[in-house]
N, C-alpha and C. Protein backbone atom coordinates (compact mmCIF):
# COMPACT_ATOMS: atom_id res chain seq x y z
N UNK A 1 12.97 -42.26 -1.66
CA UNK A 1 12.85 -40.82 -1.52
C UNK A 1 13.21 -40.15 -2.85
N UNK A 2 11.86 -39.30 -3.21
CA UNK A 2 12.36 -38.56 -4.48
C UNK A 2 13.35 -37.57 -4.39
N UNK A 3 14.59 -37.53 -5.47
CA UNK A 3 15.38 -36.46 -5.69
C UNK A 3 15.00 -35.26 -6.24
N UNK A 4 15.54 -33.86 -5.96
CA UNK A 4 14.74 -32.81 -6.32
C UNK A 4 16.07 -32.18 -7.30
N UNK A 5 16.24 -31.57 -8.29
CA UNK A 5 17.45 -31.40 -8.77
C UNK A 5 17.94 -30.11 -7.91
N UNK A 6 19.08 -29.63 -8.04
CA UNK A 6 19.23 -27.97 -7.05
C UNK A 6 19.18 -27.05 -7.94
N UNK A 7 18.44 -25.94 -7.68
CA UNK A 7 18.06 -24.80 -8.53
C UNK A 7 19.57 -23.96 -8.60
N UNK A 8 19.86 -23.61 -9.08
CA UNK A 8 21.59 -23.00 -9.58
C UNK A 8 20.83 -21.26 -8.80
N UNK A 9 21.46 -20.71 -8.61
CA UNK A 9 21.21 -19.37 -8.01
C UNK A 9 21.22 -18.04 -8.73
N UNK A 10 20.00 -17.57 -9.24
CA UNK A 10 20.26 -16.45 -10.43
C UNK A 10 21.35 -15.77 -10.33
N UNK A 11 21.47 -15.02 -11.20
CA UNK A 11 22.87 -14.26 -11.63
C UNK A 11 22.27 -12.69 -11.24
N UNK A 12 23.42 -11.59 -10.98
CA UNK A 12 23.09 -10.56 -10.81
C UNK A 12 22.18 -10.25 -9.51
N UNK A 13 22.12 -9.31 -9.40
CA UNK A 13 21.77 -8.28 -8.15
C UNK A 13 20.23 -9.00 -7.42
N UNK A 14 19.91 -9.32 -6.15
CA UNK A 14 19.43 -9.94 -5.94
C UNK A 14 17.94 -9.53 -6.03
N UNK A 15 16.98 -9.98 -6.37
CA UNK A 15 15.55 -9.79 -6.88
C UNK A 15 14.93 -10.93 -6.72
N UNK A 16 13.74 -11.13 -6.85
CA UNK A 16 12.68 -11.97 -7.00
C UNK A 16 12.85 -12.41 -8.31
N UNK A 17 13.06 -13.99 -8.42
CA UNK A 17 12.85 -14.74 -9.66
C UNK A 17 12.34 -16.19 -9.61
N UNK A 18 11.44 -16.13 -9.80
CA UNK A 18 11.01 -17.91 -10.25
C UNK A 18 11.46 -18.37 -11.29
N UNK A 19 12.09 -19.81 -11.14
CA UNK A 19 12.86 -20.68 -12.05
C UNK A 19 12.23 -21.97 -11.77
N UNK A 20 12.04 -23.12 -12.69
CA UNK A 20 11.46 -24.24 -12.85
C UNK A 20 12.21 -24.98 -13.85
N UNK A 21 12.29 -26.08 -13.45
CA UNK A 21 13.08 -27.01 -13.80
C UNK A 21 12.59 -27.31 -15.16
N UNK A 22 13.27 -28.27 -16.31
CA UNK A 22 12.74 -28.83 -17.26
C UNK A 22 13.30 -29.97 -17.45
N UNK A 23 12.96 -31.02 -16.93
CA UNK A 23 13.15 -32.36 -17.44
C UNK A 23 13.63 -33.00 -19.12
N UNK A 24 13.32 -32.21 -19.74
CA UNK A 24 13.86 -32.98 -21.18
C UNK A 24 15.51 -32.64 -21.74
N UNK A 25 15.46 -31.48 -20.70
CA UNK A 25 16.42 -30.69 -20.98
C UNK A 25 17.63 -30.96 -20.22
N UNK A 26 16.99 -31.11 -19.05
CA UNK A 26 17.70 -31.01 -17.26
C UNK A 26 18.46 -29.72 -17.19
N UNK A 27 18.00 -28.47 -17.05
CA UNK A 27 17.95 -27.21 -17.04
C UNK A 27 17.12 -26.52 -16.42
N UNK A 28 17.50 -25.53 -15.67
CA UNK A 28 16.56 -24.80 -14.90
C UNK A 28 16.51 -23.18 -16.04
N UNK A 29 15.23 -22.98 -15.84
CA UNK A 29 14.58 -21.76 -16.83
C UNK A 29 14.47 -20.51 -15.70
N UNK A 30 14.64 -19.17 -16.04
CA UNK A 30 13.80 -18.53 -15.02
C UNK A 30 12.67 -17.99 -15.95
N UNK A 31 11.58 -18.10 -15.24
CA UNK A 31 9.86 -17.92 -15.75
C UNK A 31 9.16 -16.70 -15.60
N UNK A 32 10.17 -15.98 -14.13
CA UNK A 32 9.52 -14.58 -13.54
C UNK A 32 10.58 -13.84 -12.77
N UNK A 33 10.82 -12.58 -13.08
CA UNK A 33 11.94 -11.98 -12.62
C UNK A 33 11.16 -10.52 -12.37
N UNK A 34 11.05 -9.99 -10.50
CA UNK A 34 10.61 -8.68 -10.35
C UNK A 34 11.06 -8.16 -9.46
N UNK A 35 11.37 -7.10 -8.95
CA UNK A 35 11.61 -6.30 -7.58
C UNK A 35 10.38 -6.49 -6.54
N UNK A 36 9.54 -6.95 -6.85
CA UNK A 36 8.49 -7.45 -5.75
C UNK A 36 8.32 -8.68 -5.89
N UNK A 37 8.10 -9.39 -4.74
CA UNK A 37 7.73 -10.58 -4.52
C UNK A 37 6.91 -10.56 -5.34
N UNK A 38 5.44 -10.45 -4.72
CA UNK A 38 3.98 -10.84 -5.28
C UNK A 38 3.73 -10.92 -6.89
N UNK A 39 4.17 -10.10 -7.67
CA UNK A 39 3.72 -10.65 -9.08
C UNK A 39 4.54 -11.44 -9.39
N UNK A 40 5.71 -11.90 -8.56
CA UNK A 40 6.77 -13.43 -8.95
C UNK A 40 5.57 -14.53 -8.46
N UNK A 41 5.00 -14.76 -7.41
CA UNK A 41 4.42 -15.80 -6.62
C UNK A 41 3.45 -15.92 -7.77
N UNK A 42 2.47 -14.92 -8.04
CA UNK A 42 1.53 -14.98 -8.55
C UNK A 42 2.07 -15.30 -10.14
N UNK A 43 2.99 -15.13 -10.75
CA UNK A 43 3.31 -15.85 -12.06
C UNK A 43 3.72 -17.49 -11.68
N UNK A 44 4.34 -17.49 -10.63
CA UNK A 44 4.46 -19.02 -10.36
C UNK A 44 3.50 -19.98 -10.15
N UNK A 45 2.70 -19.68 -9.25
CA UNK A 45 1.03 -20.35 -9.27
C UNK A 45 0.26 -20.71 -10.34
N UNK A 46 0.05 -19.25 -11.73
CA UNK A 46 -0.21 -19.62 -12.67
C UNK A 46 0.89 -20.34 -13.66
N UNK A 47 1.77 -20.35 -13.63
CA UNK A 47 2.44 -21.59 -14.52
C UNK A 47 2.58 -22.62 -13.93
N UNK A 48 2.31 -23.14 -12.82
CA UNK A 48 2.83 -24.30 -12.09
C UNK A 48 1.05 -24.94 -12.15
N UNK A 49 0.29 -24.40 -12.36
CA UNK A 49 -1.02 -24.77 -13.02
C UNK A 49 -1.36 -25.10 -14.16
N UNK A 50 -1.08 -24.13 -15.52
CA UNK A 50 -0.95 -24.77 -16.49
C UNK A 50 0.15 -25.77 -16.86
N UNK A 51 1.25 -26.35 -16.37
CA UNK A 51 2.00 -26.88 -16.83
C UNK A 51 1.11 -28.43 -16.31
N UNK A 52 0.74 -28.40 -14.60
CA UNK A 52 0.20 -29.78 -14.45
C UNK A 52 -1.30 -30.06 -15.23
N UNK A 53 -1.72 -29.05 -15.54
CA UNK A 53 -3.11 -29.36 -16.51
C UNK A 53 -2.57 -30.10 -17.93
N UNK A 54 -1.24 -29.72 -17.51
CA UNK A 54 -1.02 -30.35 -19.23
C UNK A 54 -0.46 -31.46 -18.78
N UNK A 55 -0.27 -32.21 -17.49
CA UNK A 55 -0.08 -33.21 -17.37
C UNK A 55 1.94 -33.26 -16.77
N UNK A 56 2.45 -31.94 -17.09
CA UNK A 56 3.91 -31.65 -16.68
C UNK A 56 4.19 -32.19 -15.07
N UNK A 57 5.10 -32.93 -14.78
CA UNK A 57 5.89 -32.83 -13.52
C UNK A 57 6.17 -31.21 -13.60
N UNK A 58 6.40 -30.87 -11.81
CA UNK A 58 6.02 -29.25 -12.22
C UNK A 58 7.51 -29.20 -10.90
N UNK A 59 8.34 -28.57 -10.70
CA UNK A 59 9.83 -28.24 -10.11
C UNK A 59 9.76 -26.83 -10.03
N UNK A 60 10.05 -26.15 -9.09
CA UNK A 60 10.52 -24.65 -9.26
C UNK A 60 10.46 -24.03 -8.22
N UNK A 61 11.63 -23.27 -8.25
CA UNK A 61 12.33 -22.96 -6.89
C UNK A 61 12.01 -21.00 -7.02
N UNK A 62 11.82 -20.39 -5.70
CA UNK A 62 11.25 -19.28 -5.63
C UNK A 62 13.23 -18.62 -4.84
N UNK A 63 13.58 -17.67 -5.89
CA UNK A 63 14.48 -16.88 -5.30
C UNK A 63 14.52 -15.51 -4.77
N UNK A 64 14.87 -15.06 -3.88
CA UNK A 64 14.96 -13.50 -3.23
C UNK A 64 15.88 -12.91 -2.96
N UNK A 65 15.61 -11.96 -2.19
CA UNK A 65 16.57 -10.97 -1.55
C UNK A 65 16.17 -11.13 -0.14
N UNK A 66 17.45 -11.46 0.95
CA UNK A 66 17.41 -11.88 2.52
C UNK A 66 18.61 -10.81 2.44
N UNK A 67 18.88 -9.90 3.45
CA UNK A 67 19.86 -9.13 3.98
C UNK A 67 20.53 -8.94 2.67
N UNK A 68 19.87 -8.45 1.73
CA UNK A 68 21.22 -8.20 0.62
C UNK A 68 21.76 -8.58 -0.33
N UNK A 69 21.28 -10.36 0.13
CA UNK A 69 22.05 -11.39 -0.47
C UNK A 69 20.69 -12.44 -1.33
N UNK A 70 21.56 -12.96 -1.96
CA UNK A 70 20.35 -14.32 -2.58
C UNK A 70 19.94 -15.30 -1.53
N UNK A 71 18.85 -15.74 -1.52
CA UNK A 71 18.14 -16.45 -1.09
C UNK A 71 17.30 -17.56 -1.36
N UNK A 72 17.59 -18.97 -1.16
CA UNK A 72 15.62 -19.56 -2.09
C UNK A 72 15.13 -19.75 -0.88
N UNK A 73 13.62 -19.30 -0.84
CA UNK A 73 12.44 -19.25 -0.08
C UNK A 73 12.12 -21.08 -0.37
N UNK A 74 11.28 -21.58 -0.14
CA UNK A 74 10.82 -22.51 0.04
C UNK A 74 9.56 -23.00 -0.55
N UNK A 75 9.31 -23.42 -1.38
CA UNK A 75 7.22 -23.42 -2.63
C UNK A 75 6.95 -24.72 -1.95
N UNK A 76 5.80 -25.00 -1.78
CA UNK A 76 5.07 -26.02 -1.79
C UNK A 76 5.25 -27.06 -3.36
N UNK A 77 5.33 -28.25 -2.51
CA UNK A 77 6.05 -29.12 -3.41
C UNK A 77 4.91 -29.38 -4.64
N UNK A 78 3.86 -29.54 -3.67
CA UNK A 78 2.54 -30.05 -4.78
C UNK A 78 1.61 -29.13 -3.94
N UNK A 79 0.58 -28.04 -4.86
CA UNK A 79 -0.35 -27.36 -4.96
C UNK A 79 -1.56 -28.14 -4.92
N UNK A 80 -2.91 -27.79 -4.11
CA UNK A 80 -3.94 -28.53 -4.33
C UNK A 80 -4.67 -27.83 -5.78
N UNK A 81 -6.16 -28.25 -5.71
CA UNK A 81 -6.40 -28.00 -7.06
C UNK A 81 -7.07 -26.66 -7.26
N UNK A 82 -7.25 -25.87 -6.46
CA UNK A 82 -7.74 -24.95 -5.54
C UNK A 82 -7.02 -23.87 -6.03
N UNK A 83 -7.13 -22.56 -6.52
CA UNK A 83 -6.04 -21.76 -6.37
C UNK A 83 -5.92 -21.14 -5.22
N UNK A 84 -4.81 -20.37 -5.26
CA UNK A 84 -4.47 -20.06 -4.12
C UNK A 84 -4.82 -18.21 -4.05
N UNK A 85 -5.56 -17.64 -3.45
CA UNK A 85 -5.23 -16.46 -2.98
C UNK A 85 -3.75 -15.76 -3.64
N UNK A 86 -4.00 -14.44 -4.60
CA UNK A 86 -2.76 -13.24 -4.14
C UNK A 86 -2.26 -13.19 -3.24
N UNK A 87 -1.27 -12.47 -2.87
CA UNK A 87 -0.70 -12.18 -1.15
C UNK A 87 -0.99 -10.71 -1.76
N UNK A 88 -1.82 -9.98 -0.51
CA UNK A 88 -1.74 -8.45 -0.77
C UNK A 88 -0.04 -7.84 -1.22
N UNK A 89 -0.40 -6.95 -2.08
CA UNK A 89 0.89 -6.51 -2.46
C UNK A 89 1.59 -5.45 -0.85
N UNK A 90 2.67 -5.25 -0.82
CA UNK A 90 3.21 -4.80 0.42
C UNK A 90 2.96 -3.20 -0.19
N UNK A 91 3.03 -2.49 0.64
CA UNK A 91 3.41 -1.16 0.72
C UNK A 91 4.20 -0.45 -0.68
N UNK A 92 4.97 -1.16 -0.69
CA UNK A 92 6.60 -0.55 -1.36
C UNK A 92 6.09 -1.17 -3.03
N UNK A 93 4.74 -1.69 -2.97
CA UNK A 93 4.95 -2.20 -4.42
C UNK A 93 3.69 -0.98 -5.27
N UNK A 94 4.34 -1.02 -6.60
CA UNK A 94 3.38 0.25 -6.92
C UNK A 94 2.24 -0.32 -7.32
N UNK A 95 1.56 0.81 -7.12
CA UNK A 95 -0.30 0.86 -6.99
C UNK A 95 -0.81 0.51 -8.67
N UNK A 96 0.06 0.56 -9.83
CA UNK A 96 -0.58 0.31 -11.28
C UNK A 96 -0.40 -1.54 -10.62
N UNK A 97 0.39 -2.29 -10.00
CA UNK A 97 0.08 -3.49 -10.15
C UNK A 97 -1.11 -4.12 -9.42
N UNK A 98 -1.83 -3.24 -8.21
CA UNK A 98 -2.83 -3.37 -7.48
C UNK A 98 -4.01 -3.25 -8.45
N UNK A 99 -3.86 -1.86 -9.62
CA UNK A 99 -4.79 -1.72 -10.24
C UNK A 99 -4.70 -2.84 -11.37
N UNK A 100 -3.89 -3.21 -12.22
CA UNK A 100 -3.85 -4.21 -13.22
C UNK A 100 -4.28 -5.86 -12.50
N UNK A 101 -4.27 -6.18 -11.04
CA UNK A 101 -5.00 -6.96 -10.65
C UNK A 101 -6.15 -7.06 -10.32
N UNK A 102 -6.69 -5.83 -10.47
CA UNK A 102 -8.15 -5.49 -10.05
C UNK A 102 -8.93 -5.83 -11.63
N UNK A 103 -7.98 -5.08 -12.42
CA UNK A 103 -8.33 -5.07 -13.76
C UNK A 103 -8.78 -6.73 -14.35
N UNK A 104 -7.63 -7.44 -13.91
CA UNK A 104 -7.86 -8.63 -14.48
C UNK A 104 -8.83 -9.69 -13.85
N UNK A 105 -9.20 -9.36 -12.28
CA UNK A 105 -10.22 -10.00 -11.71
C UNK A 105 -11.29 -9.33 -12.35
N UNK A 106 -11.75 -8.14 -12.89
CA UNK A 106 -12.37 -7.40 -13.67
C UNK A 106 -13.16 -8.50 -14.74
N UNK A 107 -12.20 -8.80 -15.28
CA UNK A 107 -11.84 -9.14 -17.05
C UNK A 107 -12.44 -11.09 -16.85
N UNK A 108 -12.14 -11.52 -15.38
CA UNK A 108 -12.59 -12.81 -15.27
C UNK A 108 -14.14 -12.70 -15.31
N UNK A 109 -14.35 -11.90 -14.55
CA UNK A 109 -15.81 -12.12 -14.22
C UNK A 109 -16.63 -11.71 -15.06
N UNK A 110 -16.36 -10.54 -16.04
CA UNK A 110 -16.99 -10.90 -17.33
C UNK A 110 -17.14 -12.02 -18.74
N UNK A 111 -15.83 -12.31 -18.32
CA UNK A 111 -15.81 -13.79 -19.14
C UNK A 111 -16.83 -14.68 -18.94
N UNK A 112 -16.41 -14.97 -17.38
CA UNK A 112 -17.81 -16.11 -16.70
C UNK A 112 -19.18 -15.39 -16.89
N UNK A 113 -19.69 -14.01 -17.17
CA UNK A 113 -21.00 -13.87 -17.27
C UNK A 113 -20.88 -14.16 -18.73
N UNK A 114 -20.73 -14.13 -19.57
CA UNK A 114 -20.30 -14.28 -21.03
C UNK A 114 -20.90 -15.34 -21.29
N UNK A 115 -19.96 -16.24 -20.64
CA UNK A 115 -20.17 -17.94 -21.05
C UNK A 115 -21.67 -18.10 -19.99
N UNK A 116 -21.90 -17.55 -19.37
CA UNK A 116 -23.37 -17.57 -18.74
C UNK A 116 -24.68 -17.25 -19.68
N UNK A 117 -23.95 -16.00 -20.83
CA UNK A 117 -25.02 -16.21 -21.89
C UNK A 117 -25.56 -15.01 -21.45
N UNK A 118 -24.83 -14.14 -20.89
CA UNK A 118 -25.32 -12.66 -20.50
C UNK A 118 -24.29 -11.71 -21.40
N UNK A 119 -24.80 -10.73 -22.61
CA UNK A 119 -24.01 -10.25 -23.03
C UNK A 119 -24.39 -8.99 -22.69
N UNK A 120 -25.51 -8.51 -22.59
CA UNK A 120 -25.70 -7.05 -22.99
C UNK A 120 -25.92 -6.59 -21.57
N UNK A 121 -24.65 -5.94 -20.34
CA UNK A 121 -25.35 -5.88 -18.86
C UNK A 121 -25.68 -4.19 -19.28
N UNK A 122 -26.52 -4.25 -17.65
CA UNK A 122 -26.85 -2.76 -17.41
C UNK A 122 -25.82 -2.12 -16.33
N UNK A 123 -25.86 -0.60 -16.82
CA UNK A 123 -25.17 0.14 -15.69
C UNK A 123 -25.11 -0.59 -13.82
N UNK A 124 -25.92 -0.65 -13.69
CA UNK A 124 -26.78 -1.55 -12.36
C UNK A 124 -25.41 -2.95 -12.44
N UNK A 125 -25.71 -3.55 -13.75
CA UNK A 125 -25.09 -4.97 -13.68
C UNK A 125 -23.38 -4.68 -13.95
N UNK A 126 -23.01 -3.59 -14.04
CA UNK A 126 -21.32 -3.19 -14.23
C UNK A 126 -21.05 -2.56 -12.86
N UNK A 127 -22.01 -2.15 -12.17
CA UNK A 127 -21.75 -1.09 -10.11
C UNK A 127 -21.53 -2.90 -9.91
N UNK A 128 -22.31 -3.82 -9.85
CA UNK A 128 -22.43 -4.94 -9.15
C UNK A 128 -20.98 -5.75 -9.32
N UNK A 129 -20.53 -5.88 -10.95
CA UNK A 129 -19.18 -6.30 -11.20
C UNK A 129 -18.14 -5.86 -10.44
N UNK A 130 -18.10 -4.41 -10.33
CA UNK A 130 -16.99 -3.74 -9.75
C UNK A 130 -17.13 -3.96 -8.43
N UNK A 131 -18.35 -3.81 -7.83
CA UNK A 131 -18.37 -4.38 -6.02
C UNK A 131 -17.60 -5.54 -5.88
N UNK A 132 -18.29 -6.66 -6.88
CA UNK A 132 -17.42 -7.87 -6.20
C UNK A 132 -16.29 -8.16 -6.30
N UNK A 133 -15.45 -7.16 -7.04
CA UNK A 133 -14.04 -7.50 -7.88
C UNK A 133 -12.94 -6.06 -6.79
N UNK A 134 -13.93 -5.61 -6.25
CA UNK A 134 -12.91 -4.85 -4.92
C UNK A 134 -13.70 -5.14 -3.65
N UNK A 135 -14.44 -6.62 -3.19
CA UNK A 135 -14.36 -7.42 -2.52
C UNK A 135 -13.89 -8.38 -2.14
N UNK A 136 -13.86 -8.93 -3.59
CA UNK A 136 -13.34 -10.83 -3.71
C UNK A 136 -11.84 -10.62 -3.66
N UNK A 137 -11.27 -12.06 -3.44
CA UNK A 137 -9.94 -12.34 -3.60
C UNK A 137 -9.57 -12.68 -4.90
N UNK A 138 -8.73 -12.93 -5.83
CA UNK A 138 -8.72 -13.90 -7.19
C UNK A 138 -9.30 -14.96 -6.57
N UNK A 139 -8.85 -15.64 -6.26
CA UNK A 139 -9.24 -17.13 -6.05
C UNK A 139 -11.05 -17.29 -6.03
N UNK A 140 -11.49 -16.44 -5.27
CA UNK A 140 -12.67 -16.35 -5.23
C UNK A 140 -14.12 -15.84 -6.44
N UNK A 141 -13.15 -14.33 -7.00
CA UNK A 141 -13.35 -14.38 -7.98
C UNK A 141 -13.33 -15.57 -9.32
N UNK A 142 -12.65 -16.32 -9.60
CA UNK A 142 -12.17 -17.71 -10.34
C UNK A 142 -13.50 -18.67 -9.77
N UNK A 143 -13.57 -18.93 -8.34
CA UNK A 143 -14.46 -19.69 -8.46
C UNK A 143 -16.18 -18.89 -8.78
N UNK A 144 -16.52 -17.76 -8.94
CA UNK A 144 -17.31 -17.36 -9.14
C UNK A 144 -17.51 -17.38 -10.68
N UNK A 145 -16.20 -17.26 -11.68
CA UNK A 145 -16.82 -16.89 -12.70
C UNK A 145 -16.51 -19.08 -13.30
N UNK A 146 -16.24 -19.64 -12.61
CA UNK A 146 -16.52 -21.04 -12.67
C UNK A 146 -17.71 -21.48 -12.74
N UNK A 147 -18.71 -20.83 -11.54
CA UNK A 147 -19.88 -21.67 -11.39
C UNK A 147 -20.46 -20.74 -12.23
N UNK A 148 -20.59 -19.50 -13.07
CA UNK A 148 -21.00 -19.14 -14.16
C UNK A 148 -20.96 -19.58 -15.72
N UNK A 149 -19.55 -20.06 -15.71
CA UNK A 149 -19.47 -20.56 -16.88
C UNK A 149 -20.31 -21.79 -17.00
N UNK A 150 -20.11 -22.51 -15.74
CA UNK A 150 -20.81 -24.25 -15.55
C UNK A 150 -22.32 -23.70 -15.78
N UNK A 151 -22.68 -22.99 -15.40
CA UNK A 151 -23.94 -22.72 -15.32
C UNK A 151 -24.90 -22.54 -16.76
N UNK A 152 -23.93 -21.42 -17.29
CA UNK A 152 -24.04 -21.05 -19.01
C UNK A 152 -24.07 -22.63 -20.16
N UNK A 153 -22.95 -23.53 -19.84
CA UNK A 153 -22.92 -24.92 -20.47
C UNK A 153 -24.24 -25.78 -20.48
N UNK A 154 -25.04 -25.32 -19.28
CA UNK A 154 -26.26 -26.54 -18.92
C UNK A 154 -27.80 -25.81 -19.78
N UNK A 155 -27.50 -24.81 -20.48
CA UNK A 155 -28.66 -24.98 -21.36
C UNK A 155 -28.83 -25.33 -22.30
C-alpha cells in the first residue's frame, strides 16, 4: 500500500488553497490560494496536468473553510486524461471571474482555428465563436479546439 505524505494545514484565516507535494524536496508548496473554491480547483486540474505531462508524480491536497475552521476536502488521487469540466462558479463569487473564463475559453478556440490555418474570420465567423464559448463547457471547448488543431497539422 502506497504512502501518501500528510499535507501540513495552511496557516492563517481559513480559505481555499491548493498545496502539492514535492518529492525532491519532501515539502509541501501552496500553488493556489482564493476566497472561492472554483478558481482553486480549476488551478489544481491545470497544474496537476502539466506536471504529469512532464512525467511528475503529482500529490496535492485541496484545503477549505468547513464551519469556520480548516478543512482538507478530498482530490482524486489520479485524474483521467480527459479534462475535467469547471464547477459553475457559486453565487457569492464575482462575475469578472465568470467573465475572464469566458474570456479564456474565448482565447482557446481561436488558437485551435489558428492552427486550423484560418486566420482572417468574418463578423459571421466571431457571432459563431462567441455562441459556442457561452455554450460549451472548458472541457469541451479544449476538445473542440483539439480536433482543430489535429485537423490544421494534416495538410
Amino acid at each position: 500500500m502506497e504512502s501518501r505524505p500528510e499535507s501540513p494545514r495552511p496557516q492563517g484565516a481559513p480559505r481555499w488553497v491548493a498545496m502539492f507535494y514535492r518529492p525532491a524536496t519532501d515539502s509541501w508548496r501552496t500553488a493556489a490560494q482564493s476566497p472561492h473554491r472554483t478558481p482553486v480547483e480549476y488551478a489544481l486540474g491545470e497544474m496537476t496536468q502539466t506536471l504529469r505531462a512532464r512525467g511528475d508524480e503529482v500529490t496535492v491536497a485541496l484545503w477549505g473553510p468547513r464551519d469556520g475552521a480548516w478543512h482538507r476536502f478530498d482530490t482524486p488521487r489520479h485524474r483521467t486524461t480527459t479534462s475535467q469540466p469547471i464547477p459553475e462558479p457559486s453565487p457569492a463569487e464575482p462575475a469578472k471571474l465568470t467573465e475572464r473564463m469566458t474570456g479564456r475559453r474565448h482565447q482557446v478556440l481561436l488558437a485551435g482555428l489558428t492552427k486550423a490555418g484560418l486566420y482572417d474570420l468574418s463578423p459571421e465567423d466571431d457571432t459563431t465563436v462567441r455562441a459556442l464559448v457561452e455554450r460549451l463547457d472548458e472541457a469541451a471547448v479544449r476538445r473542440v479546439a483539439h480536433w482543430l488543431a489535429t485537423a490544421g497539422g494534416r495538410r
